[in-house]
C-alpha atoms as a PDB file:
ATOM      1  CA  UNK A   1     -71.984  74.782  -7.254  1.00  0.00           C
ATOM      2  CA  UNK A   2     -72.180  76.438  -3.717  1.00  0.00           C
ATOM      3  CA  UNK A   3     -70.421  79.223  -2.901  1.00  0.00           C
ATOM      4  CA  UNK A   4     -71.058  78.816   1.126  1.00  0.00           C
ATOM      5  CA  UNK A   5     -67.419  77.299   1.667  1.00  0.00           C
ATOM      6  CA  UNK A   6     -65.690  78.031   4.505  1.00  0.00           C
ATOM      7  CA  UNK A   7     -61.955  77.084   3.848  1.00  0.00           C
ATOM      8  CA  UNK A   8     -59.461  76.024   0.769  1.00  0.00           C
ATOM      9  CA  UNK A   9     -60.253  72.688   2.173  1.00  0.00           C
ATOM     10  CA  UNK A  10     -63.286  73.013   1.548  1.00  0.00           C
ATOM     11  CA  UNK A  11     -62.344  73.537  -2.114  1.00  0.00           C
ATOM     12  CA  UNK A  12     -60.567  70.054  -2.345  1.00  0.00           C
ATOM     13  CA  UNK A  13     -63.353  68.364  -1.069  1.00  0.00           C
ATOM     14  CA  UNK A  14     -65.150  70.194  -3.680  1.00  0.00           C
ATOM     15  CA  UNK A  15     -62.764  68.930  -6.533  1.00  0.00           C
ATOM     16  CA  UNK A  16     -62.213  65.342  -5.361  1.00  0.00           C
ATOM     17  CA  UNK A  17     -65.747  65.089  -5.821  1.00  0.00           C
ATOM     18  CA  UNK A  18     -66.880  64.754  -1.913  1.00  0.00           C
ATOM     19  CA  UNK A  19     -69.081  66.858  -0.339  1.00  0.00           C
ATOM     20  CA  UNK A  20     -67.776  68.918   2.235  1.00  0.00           C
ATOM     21  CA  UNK A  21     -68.263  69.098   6.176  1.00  0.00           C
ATOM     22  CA  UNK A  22     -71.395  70.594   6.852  1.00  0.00           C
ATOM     23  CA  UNK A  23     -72.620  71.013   3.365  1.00  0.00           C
ATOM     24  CA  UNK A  24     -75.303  68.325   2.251  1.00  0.00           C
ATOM     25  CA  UNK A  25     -74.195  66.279  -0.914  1.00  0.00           C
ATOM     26  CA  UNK A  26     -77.650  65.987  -2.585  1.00  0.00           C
ATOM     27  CA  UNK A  27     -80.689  67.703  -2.829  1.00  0.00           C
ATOM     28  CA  UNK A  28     -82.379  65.128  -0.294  1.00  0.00           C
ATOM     29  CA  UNK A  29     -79.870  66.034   2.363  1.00  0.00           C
ATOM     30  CA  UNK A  30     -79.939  69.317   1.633  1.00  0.00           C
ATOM     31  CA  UNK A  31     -83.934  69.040   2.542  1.00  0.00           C
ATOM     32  CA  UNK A  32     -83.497  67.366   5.513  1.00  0.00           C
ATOM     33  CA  UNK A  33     -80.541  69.445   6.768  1.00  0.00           C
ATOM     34  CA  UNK A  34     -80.937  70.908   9.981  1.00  0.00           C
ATOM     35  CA  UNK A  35     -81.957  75.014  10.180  1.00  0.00           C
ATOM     36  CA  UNK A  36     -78.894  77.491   9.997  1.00  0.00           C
ATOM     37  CA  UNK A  37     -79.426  79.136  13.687  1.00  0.00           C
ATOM     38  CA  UNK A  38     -80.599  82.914  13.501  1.00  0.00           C
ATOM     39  CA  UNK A  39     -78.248  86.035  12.843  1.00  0.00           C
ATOM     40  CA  UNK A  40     -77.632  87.665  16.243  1.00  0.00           C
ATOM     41  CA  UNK A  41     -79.609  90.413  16.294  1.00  0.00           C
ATOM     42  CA  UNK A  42     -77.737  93.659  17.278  1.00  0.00           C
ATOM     43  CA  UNK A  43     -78.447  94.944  20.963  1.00  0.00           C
ATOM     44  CA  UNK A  44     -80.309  98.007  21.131  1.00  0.00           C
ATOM     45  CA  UNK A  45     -78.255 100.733  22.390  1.00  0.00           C
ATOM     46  CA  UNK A  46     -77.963 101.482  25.941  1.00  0.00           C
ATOM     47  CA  UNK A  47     -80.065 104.767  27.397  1.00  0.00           C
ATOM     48  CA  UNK A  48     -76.853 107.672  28.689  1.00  0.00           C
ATOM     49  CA  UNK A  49     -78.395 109.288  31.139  1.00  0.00           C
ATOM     50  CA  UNK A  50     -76.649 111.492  33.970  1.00  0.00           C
ATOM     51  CA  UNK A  51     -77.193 111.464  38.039  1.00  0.00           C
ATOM     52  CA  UNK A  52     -79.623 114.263  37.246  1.00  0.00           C
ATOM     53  CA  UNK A  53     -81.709 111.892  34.987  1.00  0.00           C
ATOM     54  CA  UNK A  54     -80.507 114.410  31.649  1.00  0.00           C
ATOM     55  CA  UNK A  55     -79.069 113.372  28.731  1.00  0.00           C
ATOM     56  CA  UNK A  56     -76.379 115.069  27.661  1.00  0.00           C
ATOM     57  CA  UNK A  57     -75.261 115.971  24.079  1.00  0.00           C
ATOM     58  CA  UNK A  58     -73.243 118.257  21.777  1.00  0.00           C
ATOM     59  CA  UNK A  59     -74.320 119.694  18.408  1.00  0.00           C
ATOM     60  CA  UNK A  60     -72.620 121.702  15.900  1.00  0.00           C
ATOM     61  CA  UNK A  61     -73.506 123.912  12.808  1.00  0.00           C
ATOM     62  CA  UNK A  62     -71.051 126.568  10.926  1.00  0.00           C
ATOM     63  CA  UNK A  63     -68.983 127.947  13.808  1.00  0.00           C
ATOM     64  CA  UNK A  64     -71.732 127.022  16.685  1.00  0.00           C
ATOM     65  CA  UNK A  65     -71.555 124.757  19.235  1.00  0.00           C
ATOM     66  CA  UNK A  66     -74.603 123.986  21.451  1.00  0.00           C
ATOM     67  CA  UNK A  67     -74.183 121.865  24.975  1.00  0.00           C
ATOM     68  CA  UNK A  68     -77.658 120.210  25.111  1.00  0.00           C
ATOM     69  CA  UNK A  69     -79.556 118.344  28.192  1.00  0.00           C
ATOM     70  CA  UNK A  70     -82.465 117.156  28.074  1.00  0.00           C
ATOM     71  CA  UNK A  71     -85.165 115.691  30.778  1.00  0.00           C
ATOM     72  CA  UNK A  72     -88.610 114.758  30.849  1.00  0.00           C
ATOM     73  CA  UNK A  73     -90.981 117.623  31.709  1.00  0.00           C
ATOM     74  CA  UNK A  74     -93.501 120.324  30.161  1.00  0.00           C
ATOM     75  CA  UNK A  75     -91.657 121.072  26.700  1.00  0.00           C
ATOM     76  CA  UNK A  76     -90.077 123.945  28.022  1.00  0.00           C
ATOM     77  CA  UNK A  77     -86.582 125.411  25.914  1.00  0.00           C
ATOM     78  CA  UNK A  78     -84.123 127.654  27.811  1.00  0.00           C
ATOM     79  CA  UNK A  79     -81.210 128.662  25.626  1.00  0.00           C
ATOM     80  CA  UNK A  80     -78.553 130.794  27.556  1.00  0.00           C
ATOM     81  CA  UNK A  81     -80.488 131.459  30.479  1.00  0.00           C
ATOM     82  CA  UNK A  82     -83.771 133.161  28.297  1.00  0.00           C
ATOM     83  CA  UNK A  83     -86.727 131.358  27.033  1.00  0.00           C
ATOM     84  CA  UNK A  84     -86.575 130.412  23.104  1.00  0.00           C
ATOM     85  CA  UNK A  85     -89.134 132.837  22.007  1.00  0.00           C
ATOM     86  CA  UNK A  86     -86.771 135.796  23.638  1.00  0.00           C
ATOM     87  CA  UNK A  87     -83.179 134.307  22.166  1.00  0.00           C
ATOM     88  CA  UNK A  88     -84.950 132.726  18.663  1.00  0.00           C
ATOM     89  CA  UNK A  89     -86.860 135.876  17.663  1.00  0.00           C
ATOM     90  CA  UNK A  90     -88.124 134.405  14.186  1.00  0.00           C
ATOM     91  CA  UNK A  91     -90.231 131.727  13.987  1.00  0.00           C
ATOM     92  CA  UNK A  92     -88.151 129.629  11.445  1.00  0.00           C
ATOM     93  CA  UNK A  93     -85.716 129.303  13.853  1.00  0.00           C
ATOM     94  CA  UNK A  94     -88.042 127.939  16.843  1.00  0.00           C
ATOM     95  CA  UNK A  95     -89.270 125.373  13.964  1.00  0.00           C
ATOM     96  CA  UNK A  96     -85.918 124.643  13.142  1.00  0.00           C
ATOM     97  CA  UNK A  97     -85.040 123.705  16.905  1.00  0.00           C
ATOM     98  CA  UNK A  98     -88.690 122.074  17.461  1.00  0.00           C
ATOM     99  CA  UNK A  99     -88.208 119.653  14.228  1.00  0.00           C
ATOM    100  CA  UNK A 100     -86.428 116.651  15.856  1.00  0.00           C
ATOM    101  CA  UNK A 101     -89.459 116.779  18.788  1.00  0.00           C
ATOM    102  CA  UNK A 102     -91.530 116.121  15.747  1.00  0.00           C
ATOM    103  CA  UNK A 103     -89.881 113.706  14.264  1.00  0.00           C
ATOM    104  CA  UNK A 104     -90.158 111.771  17.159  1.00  0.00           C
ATOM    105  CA  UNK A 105     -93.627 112.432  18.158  1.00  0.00           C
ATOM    106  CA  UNK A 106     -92.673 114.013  21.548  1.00  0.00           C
ATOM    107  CA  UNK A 107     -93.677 117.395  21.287  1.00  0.00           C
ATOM    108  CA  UNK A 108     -94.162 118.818  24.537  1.00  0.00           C
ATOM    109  CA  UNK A 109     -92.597 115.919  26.815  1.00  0.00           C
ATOM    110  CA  UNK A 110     -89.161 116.939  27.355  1.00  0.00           C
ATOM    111  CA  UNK A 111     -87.343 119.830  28.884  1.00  0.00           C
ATOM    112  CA  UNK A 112     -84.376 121.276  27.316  1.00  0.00           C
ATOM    113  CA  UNK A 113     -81.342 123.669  28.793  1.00  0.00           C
ATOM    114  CA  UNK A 114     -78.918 124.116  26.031  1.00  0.00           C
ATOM    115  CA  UNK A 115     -75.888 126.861  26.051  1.00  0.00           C
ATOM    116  CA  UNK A 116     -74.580 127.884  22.520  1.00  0.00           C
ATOM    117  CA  UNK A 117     -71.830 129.848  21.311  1.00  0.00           C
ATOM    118  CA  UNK A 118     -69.963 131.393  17.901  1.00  0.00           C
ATOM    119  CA  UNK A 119     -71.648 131.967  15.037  1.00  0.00           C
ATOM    120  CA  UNK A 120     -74.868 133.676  13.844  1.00  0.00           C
ATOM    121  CA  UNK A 121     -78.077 133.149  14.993  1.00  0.00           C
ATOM    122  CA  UNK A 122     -79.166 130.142  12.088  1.00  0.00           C
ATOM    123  CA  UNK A 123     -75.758 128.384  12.663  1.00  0.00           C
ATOM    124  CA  UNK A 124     -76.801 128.620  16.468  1.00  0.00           C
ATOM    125  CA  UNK A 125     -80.326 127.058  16.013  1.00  0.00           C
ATOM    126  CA  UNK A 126     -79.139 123.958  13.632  1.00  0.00           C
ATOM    127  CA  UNK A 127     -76.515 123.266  16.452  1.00  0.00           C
ATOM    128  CA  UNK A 128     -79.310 123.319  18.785  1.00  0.00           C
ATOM    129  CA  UNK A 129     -80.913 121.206  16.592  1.00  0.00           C
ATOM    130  CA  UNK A 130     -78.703 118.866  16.303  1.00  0.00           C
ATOM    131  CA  UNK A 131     -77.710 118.641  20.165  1.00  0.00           C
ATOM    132  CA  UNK A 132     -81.221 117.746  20.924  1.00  0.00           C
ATOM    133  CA  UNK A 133     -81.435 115.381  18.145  1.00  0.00           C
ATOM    134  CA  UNK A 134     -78.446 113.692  19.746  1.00  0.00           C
ATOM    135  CA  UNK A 135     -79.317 114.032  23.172  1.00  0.00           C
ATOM    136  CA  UNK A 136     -82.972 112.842  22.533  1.00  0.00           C
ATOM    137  CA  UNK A 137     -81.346 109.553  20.855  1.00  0.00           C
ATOM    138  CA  UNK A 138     -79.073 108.218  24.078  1.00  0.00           C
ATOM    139  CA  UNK A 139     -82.297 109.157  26.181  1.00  0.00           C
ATOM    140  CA  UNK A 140     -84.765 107.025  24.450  1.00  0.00           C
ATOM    141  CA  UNK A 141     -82.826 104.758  21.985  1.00  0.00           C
ATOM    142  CA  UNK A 142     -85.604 103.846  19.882  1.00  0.00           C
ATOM    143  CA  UNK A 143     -86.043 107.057  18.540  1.00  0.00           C
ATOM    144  CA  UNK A 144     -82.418 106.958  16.734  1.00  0.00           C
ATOM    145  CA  UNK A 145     -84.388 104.964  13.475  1.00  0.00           C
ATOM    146  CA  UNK A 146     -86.544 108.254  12.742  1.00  0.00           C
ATOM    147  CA  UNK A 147     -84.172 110.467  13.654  1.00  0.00           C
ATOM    148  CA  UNK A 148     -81.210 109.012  11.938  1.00  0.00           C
ATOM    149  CA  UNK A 149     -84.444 109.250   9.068  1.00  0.00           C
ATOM    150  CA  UNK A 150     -84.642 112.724   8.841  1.00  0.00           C
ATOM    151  CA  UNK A 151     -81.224 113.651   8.947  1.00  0.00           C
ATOM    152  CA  UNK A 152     -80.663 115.010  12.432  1.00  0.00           C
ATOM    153  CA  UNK A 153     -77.809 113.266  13.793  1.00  0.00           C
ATOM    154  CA  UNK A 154     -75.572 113.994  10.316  1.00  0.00           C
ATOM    155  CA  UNK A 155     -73.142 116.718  11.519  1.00  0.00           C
ATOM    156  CA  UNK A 156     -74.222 119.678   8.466  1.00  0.00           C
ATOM    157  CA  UNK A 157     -70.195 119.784   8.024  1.00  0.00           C
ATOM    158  CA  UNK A 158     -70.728 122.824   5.340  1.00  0.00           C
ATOM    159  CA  UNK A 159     -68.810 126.216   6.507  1.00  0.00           C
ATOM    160  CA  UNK A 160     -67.924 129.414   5.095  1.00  0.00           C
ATOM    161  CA  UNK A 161     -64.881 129.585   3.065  1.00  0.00           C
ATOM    162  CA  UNK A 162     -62.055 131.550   3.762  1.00  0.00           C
ATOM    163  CA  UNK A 163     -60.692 134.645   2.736  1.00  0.00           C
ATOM    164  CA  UNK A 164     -57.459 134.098   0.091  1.00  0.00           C
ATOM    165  CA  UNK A 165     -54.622 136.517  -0.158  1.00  0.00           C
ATOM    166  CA  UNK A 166     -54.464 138.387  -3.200  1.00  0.00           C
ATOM    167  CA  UNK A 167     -58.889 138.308  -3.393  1.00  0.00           C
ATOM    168  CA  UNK A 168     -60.752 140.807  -1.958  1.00  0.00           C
ATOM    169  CA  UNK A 169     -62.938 137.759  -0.290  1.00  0.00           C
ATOM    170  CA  UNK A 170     -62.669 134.049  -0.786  1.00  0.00           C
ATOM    171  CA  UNK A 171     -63.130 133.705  -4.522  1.00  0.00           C
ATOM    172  CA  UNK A 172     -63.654 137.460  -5.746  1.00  0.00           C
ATOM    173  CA  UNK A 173     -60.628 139.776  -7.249  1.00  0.00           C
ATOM    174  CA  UNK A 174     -60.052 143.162  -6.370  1.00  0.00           C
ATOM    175  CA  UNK A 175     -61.507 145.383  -9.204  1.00  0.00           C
ATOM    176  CA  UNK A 176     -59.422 146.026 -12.022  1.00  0.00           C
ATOM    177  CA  UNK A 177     -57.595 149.546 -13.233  1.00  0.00           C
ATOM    178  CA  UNK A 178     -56.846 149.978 -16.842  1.00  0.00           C
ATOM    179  CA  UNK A 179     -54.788 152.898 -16.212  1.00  0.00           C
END
């Protein structure tokens, strides 16, 4: 028995013995049945670009929040107004921010002006991170498959607990007095 039936009427036909619209009654009919037409195939996503030719996104990690653009240019990385060797000291954090340029495989082909605030320095460069993953994915909309891969455009959602009353921090007691 089928189970491609569209309606309860479908379902009488069924137990009257008849063969239902658009369902072939024997195995010869089934053969010479015309093709199902194709599955509409889902439109690729339209590029977001501003007047300035940027694209424009937001990332966040722990209490940071990075505004991202990014254009095509020399693979240049300004972070508040200093270049990302001067505000990203270590070089785990430049790799961090570099990773989704990898990803795609286009290292050295866009520009990127980002502004960041709260949190520490790590938080700061996965917000980065994920702003330019973002940004780099309503720029060139093919590259959301290996970004979307790699994990880039998931929102790390993990923060620091907070402090209860009655702890001395989030979990820990205060130290205890026998006498």
């Amino acid at each position: 028995m089928s189970d491609n039936r569209q309606s309860l009427s479908d379902l009488g036909a069924i137990a009257a013995g008849e063969a239902p619209a658009g369902v072939p009654a024997s195995a010869d009919d089934y053969l010479n049945a015309p093709a199902a037409p194709a599955a509409p195939t889902t439109p690729l996503r339209e590029k977001i670009i501003d007047s300035l030719g940027r694209a424009y996104a937001t990332g966040r990690r722990k209490d940071a929040v990075a505004r991202v653009w990014i254009k095509p240019g020399t693979g240049k990385i300004t972070i508040n107004g200093r270049d990302q060797e001067v505000y990203f000291a270590r070089p785990t954090l430049r790799l961090v921010i570099n990773q989704p340029f990898g990803v795609a495989e286009r290292v050295g082909q866009y520009d990127v002006v980002c502004t960041v605030k709260g949190g520490g320095l790590s938080g700061q460069a996965g917000a980065v991170k994920h702003g330019i993953s973002q940004a780099l994915t309503r720029f060139e909309p093919v590259l959301r498959a290996p970004v979307k891969a790699a994990g880039f455009l998931t929102r790390d959602s993990r923060t620091v607990e907070r402090k209860k009353y009655g702890r001395a921090k989030a979990r820990r007691s205060f130290q205890f007095s026998k006498r």
